[in-house]
Protein backbone atom coordinates (compact mmCIF):
# COMPACT_ATOMS: atom_id res chain seq x y z
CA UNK A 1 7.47 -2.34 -11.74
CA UNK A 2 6.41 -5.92 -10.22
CA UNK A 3 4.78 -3.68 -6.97
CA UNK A 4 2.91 -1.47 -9.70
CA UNK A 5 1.43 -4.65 -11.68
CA UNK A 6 0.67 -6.61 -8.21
CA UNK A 7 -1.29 -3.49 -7.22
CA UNK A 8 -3.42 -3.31 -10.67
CA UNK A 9 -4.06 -6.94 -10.56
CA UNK A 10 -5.74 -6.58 -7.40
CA UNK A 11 -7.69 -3.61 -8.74
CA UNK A 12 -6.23 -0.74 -6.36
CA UNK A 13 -6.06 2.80 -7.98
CA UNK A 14 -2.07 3.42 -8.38
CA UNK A 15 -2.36 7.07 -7.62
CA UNK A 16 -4.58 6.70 -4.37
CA UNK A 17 -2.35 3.98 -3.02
CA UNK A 18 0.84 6.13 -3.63
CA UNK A 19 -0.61 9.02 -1.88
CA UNK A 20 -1.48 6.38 1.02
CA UNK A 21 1.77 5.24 0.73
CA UNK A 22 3.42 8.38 1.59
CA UNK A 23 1.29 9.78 3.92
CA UNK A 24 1.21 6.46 5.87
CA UNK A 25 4.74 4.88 5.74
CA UNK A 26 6.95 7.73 7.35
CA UNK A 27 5.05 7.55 10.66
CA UNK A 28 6.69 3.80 10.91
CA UNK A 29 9.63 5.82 11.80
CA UNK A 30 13.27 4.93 10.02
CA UNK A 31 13.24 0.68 10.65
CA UNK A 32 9.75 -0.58 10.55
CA UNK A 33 9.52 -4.34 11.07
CA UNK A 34 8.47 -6.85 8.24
CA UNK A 35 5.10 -7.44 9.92
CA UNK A 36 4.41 -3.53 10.04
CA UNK A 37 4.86 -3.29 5.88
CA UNK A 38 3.03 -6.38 4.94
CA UNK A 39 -0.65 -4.20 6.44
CA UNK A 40 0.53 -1.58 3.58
CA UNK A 41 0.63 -4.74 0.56
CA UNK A 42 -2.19 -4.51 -1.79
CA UNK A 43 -3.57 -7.25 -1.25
CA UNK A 44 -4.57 -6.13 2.28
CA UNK A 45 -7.79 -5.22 3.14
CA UNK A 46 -7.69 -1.71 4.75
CA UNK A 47 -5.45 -1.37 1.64
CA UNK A 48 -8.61 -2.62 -0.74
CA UNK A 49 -10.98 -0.53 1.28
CA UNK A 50 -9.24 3.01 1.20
CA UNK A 51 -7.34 2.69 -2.75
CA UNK A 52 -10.20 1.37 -5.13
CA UNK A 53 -11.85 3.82 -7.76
């Protein structure tokens, strides 16, 4: 629930950024490395750019 509120509170739309989500995080293959999830975090400006209303 924590991701969810983190998301709002940096004013990304939950529904775009869970479609991102799923279209972008299965081509990081089965063990993607800490580095390669923190550019999906909300907070993150491709993030920002592509999941705002």
């Amino acid at each position: 629930m924590s991701f969810f509120e983190t998301a709002k509170a940096n004013g990304i739309n939950l529904r775009k950024y869970l479609i991102y989500l799923f279209k972008q995080l299965p081509k990081l293959g089965a063990f993607p490395k800490e580095c390669q999830l923190e550019a999906y975090l909300p907070w993150t400006k491709y993030v920002q750019q592509s999941c705002t209303d």
